[in-house]
Protein backbone atom coordinates (compact mmCIF):
# COMPACT_ATOMS: atom_id res chain seq x y z
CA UNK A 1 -11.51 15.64 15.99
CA UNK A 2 -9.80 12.89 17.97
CA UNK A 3 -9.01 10.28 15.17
CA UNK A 4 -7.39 6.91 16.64
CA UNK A 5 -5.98 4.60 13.53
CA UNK A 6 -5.46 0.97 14.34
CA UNK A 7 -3.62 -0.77 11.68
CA UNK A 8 -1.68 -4.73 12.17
CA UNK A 9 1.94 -4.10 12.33
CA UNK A 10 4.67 -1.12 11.56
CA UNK A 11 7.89 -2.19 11.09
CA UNK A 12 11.39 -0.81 10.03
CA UNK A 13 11.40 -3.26 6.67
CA UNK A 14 8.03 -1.89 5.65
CA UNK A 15 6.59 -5.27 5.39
CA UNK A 16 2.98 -4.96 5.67
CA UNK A 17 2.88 -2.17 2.85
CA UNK A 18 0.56 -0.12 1.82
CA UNK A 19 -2.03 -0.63 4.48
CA UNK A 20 0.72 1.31 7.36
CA UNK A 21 1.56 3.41 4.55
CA UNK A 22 -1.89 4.72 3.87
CA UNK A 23 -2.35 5.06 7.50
CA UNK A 24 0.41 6.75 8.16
CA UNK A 25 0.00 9.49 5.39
CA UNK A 26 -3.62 9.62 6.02
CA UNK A 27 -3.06 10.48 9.37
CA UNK A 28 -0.25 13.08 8.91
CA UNK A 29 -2.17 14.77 6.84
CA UNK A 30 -5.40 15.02 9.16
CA UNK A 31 -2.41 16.16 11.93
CA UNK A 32 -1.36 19.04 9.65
CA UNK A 33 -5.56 20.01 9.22
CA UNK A 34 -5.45 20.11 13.54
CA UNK A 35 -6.93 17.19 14.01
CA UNK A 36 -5.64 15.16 17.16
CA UNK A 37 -4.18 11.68 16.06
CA UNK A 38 -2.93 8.82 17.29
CA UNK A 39 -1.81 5.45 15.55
CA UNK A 40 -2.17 2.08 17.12
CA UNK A 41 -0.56 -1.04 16.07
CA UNK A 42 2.29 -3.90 16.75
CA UNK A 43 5.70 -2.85 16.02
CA UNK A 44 8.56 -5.47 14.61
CA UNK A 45 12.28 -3.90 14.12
CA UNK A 46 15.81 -4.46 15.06
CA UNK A 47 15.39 -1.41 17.25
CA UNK A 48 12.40 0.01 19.75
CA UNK A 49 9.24 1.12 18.21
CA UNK A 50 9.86 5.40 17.91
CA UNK A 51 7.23 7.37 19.75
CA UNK A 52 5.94 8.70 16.28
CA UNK A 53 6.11 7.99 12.47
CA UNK A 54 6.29 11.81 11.63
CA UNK A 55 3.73 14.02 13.37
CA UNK A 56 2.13 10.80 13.69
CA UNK A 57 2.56 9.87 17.54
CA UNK A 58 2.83 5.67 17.56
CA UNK A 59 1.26 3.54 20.31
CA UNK A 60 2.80 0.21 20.12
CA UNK A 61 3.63 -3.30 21.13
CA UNK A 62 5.89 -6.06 20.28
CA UNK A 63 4.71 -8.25 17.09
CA UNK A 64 4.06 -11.56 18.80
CA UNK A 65 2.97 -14.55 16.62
CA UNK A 66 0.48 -15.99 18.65
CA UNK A 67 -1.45 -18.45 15.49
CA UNK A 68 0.29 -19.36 12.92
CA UNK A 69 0.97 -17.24 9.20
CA UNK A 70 2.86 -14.69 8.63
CA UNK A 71 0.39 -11.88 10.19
CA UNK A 72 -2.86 -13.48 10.68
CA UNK A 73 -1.49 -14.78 14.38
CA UNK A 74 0.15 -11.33 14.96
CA UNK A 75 -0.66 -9.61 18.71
CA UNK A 76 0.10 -8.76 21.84
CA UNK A 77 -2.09 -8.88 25.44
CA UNK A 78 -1.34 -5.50 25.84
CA UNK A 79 -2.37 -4.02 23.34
CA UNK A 80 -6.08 -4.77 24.33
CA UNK A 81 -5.23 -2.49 27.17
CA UNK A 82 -4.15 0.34 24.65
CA UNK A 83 -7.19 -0.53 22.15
CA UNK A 84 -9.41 -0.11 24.68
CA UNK A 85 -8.40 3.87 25.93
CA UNK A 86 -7.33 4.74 22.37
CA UNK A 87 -10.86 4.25 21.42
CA UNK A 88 -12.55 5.58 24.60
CA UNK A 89 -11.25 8.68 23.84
CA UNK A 90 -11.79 8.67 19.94
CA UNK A 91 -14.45 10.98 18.13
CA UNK A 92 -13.68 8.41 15.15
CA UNK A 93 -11.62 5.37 15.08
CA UNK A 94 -10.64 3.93 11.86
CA UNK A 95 -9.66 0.38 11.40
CA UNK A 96 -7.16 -0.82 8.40
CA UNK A 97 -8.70 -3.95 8.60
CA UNK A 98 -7.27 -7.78 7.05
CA UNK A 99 -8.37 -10.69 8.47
CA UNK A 100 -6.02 -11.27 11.65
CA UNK A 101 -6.03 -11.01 15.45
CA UNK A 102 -5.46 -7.19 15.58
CA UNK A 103 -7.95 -6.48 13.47
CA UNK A 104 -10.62 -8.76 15.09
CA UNK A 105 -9.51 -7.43 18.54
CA UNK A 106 -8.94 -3.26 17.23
CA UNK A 107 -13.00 -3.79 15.90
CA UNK A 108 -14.56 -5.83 18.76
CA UNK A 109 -13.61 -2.86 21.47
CA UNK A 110 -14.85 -0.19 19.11
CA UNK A 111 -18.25 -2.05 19.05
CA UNK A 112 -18.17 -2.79 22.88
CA UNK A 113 -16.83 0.88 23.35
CA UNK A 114 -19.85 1.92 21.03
CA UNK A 115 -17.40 3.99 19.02
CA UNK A 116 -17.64 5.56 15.70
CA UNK A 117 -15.58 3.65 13.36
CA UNK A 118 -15.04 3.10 9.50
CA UNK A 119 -12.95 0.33 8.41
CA UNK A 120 -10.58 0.25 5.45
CA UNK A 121 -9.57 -2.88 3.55
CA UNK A 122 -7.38 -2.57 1.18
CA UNK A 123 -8.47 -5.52 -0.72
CA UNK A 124 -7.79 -7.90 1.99
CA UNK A 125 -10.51 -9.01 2.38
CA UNK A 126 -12.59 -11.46 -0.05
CA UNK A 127 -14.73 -14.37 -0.41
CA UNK A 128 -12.74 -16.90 0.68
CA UNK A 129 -14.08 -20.86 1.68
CA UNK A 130 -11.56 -22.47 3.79
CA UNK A 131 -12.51 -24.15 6.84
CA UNK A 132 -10.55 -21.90 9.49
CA UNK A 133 -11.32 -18.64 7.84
CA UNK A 134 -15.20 -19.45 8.18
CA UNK A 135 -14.52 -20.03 11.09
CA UNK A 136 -12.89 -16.72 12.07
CA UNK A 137 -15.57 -15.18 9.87
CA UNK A 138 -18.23 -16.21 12.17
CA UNK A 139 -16.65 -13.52 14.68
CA UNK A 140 -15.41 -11.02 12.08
CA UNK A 141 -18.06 -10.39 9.54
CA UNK A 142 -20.62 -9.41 12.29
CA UNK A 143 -18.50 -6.93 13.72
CA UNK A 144 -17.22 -5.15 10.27
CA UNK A 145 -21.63 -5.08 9.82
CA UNK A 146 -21.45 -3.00 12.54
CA UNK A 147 -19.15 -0.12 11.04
CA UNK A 148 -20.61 3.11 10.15
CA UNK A 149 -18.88 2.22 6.62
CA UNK A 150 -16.77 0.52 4.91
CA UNK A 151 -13.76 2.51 2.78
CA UNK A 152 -13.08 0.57 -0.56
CA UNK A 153 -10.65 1.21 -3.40
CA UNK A 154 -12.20 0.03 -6.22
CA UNK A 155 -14.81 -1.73 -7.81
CA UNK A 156 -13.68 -4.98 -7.79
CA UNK A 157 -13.62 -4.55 -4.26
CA UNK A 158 -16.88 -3.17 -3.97
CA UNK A 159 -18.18 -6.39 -5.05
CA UNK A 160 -15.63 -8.74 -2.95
CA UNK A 161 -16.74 -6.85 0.34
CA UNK A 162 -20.45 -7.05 -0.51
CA UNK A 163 -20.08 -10.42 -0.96
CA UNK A 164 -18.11 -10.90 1.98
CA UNK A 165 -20.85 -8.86 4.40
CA UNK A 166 -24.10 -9.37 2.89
CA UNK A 167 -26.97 -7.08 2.22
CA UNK A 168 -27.28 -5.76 5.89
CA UNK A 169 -23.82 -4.52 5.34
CA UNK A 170 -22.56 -0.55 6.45
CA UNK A 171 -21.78 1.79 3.15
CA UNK A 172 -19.65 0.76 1.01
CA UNK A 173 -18.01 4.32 0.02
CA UNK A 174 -14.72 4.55 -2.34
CA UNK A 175 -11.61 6.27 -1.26
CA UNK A 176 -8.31 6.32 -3.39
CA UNK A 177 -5.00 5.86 -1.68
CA UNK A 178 -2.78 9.14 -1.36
CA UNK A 179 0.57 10.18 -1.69
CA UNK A 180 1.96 13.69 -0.74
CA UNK A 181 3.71 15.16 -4.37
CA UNK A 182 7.06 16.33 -3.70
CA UNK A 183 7.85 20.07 -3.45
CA UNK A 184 11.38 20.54 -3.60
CA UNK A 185 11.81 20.16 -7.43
CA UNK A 186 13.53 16.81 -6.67
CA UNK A 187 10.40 15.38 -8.76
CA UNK A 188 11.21 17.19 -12.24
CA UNK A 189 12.07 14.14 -14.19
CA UNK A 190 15.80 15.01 -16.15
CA UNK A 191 18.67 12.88 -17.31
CA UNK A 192 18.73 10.19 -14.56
CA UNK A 193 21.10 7.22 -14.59
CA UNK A 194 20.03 4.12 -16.50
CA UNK A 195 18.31 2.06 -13.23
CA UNK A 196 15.27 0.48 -13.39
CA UNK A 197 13.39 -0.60 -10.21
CA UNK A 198 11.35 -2.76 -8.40
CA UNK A 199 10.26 -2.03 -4.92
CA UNK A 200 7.43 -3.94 -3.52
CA UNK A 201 6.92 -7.11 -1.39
CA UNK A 202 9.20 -10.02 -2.69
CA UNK A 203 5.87 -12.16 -3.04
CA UNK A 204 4.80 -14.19 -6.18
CA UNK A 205 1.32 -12.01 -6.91
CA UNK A 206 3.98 -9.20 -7.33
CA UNK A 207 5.94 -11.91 -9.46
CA UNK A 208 9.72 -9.97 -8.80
CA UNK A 209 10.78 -12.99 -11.01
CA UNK A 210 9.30 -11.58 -13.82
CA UNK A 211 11.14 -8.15 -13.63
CA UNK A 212 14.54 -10.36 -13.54
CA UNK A 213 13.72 -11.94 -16.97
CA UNK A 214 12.28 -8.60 -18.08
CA UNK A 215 16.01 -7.41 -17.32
CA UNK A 216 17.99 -10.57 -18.91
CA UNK A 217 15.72 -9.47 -22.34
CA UNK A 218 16.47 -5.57 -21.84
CA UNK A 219 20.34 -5.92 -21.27
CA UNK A 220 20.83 -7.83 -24.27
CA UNK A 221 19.85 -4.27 -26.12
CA UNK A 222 21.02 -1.95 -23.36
CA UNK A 223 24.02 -3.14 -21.68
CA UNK A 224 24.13 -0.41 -19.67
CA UNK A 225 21.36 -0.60 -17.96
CA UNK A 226 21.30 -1.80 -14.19
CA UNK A 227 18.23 -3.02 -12.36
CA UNK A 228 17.63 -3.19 -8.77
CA UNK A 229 14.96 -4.99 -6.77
CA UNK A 230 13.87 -3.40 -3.19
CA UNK A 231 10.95 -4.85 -0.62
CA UNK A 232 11.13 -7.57 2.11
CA UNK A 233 11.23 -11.40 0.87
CA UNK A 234 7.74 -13.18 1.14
CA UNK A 235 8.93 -16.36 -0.53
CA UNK A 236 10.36 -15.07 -3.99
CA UNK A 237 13.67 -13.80 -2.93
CA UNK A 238 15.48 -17.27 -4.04
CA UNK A 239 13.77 -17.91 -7.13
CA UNK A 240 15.16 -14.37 -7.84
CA UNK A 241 18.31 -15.52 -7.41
CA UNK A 242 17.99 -18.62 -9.19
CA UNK A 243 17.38 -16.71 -12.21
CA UNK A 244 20.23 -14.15 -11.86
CA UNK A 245 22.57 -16.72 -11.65
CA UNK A 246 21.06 -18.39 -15.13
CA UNK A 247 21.26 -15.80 -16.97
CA UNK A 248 24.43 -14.49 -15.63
CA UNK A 249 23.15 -10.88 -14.29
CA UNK A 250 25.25 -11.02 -11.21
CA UNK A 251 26.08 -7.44 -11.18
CA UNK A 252 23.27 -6.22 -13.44
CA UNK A 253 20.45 -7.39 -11.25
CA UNK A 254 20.90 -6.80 -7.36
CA UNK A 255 18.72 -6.84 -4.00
CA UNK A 256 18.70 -4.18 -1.64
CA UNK A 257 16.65 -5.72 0.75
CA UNK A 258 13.76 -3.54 2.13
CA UNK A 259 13.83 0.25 2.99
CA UNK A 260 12.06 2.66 4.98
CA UNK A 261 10.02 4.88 3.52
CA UNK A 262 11.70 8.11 3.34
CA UNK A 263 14.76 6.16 1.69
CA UNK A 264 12.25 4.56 -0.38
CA UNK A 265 11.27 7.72 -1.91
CA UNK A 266 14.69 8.48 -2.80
CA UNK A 267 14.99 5.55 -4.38
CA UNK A 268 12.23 6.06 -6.41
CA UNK A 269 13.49 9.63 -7.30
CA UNK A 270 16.76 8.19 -8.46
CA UNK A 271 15.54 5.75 -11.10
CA UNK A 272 14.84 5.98 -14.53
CA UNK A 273 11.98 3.39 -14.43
CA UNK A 274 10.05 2.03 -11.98
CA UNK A 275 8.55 -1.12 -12.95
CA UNK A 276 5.52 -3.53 -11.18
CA UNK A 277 4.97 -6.60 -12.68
CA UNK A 278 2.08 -7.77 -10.05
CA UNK A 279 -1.08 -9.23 -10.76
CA UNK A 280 -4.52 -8.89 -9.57
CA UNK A 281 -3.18 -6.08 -7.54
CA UNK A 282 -5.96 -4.38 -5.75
CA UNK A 283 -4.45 -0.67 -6.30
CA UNK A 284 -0.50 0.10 -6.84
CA UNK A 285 0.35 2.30 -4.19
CA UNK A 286 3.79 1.87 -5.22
CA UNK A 287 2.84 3.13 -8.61
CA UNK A 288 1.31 6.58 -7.03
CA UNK A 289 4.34 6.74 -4.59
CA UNK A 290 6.51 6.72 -7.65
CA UNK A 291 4.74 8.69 -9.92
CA UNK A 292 4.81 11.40 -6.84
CA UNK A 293 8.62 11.07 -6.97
CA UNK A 294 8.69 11.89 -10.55
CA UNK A 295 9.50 8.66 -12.18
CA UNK A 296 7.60 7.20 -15.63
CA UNK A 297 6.09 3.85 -14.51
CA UNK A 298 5.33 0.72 -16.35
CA UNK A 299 2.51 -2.00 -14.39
CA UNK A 300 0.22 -4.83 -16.17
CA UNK A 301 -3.29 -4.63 -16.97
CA UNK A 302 -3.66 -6.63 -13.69
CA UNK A 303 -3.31 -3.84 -11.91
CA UNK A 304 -6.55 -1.67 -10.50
CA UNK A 305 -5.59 1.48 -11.64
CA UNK A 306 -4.08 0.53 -14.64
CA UNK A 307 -7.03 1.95 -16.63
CA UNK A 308 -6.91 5.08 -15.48
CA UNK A 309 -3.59 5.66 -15.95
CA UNK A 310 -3.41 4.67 -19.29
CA UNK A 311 -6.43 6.88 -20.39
CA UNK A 312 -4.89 9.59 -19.00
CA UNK A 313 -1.00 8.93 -20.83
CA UNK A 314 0.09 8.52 -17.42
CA UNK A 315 1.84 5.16 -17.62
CA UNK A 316 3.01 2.06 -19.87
CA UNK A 317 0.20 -0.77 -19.52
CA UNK A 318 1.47 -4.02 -20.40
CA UNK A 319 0.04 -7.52 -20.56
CA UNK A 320 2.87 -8.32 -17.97
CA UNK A 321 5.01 -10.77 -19.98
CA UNK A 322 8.76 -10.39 -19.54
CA UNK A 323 9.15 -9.17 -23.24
CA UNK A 324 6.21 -6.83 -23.20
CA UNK A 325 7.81 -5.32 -20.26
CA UNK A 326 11.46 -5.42 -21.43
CA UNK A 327 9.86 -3.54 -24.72
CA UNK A 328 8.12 -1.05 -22.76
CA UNK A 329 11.53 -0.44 -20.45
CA UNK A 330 13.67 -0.58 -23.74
CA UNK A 331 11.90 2.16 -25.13
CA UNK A 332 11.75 4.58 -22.04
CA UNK A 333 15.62 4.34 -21.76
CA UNK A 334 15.84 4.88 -25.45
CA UNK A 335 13.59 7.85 -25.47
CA UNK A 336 14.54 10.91 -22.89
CA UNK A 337 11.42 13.38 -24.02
CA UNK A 338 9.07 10.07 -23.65
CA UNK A 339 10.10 9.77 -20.01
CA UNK A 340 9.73 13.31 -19.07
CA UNK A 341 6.34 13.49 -20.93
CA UNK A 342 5.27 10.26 -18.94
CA UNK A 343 6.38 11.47 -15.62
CA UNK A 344 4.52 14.30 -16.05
CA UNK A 345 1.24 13.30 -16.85
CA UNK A 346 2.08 10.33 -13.85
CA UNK A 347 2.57 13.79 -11.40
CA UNK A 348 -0.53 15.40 -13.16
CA UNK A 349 -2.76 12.23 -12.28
CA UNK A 350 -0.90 12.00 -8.40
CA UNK A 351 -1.75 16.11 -8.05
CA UNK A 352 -5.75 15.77 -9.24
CA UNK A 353 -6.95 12.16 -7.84
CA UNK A 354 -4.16 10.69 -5.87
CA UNK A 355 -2.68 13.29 -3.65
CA UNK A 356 -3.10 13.38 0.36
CA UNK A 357 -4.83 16.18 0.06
CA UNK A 358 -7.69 15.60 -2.24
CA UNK A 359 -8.14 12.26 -0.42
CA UNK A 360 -8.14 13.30 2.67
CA UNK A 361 -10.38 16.25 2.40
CA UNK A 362 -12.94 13.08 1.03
CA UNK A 363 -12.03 11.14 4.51
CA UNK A 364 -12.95 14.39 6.71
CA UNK A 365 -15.81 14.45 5.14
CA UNK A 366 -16.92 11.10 5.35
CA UNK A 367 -16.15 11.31 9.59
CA UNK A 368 -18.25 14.72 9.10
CA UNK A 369 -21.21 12.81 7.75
CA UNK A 370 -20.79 9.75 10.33
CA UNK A 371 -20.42 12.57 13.28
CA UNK A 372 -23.93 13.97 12.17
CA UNK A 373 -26.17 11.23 11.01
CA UNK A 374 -24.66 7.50 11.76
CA UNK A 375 -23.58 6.56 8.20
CA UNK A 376 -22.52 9.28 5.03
CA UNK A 377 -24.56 9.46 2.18
């Protein structure tokens, strides 16, 4: 199949997460099956845009902000032009969809193109009741109607996106996020050095200023213990700051700024602990991504997959308060066979339910099932 991905924006910080990761790895793994793929999108770096992200070939413009927020008023002219023939020449076209120009523009040609597509979004989108987004609404609920379905992560937003498209809305069909587990026996989880991280977006639902007072608690009873924060700043970064300096953690706390992804995952291998504090987050693909490097994991009970994790031993659940997750950390460091018996069961869980392959074999078959008879069952 020809499978054309639109998603809003790749950069080199990684800032628009795990929607360009999911794409990314969802699409390098249909490349490795023979499919033919492309990936369409904005680009934003200190360099050019490369011509692929992998075996991933890239199709890109410069991120323009065009309305305002920070990627709501995101696009390019251009990149109509490329929307258009990327999709003309699509079997399937899927759309990583958040309310913003791209997205708006990416699903308008596939409907006048009268392409196949399936839209993804990431919990992105939800009731919401402002004035200006029912007013985009008016032109972007009718065209997500108009997908052949919609991919959703979890329950919660099952319900959001029913809510959001009505009754007379396409399928709404569940797909995990994926990660690739690592082969090289980097992933076996041994003595490590005593660094606990965050890596995620420096933005309050993923409250980075909690892991800094999680770490003033923890060094009080490990002192050798170092913690390190990783992820471009949406807003938190000096608040961060303002609390290392209180508490005197210059030194013990630091900020990496953001990474790309295949130095993210050795970061990830490196640490001890890898630690997200967020709430109301609609999955944790930093969580998976982790867990795939090896690394025991403690996340809040405001966290989608939390659940499953901790039913299947597969990661500390806390209620997300500093000292719940300073005790949680506290212990791991203290406890060697508890941190190989947690990363583990975290790659056991990545191998069964969250790996690229078992999703995407799902995602062929749900472009199998729209190829045959308009919508999958």
């Amino acid at each position: 199949m020809r499978l054309v991905h639109v998603v809003t924006l790749v950069s080199d910080d990684g800032a628009y997460g795990g929607p360009t990761s999911v794409a990314t790895g969802q699409l390098e793994e249909c490349a490795a099956r023979g499919h033919d793929v492309t990936l369409v999108s904005l680009w934003r770096g200190r360099s050019p845009a490369p011509p692929r992200i992998g075996a991933v070939p890239l199709r890109t413009r410069p991120a323009r902000s065009l309305l305002p927020g920070r990627f709501t008023g995101l696009m390019h002219p251009l990149l109509v032009r490329d929307l258009w023939r990327a999709v003309g020449d699509a079997d399937m076209v899927h759309v990583h969809a958040g309310r913003d120009l791209v997205s708006l523009t990416a699903l308008a040609v596939a409907v006048l193109r009268r392409a196949r597509f399936v839209v993804q979004t990431h919990g992105m989108v939800e009731p919401r009741h402002a004035a200006a987004v029912r007013l985009f609404d008016r032109l972007y609920v009718p065209l997500l109607r108009r997908a052949r379905g919609c991919l959703v992560l979890t329950e919660r937003e099952r319900r959001a996106l029913a809510e959001v498209v009505g009754p007379d809305g396409p399928p709404l069909l569940t797909l995990p996020n994926g990660v690739r587990p690592r082969s090289d026996g980097a992933a076996e989880h041994g003595p490590r050095e005593p660094e606990v991280l965050f890596l995620a977006r420096l933005h309050p639902r993923k409250r980075p200023e909690a892991f800094v007072e999680m770490a003033a608690l923890v060094h009080e009873k490990e002192p050798e213990a170092r913690f390190t924060l990783h992820g471009a700043d949406e807003g938190s970064l000096g608040e961060v700051r303002r609390i290392v300096a209180e508490h005197g953690l210059e030194g013990v706390v630091t900020y990496g700024g953001a990474l790309e992804h295949a130095e993210a995952v050795r970061t990830y291998a490196r640490a001890a602990v890898y630690v997200l504090p967020a709430v109301d987050e609609p999955f944790g693909m930093t969580l998976i991504e982790a867990m795939a490097a090896g690394t025991p994991v403690v996340c809040t009970d405001g966290c989608a997959i939390a659940g499953e994790l901790a039913r299947r031993d597969a990661a500390v659940v806390t209620d997300g308060s500093p000292r719940e997750l300073a005790d949680a950390v506290c212990a791991l460091l203290a406890d060697e066979r508890r941190r190989t018996a947690l990363a583990r069961a975290g790659r056991r869980v990545v191998e069964e339910t969250f790996s690229l392959s078992a999703v995407t074999g799902r995602l062929e078959e749900i472009y199998r099932r729209i190829g045959r008879v308009g919508c999958p069952e």
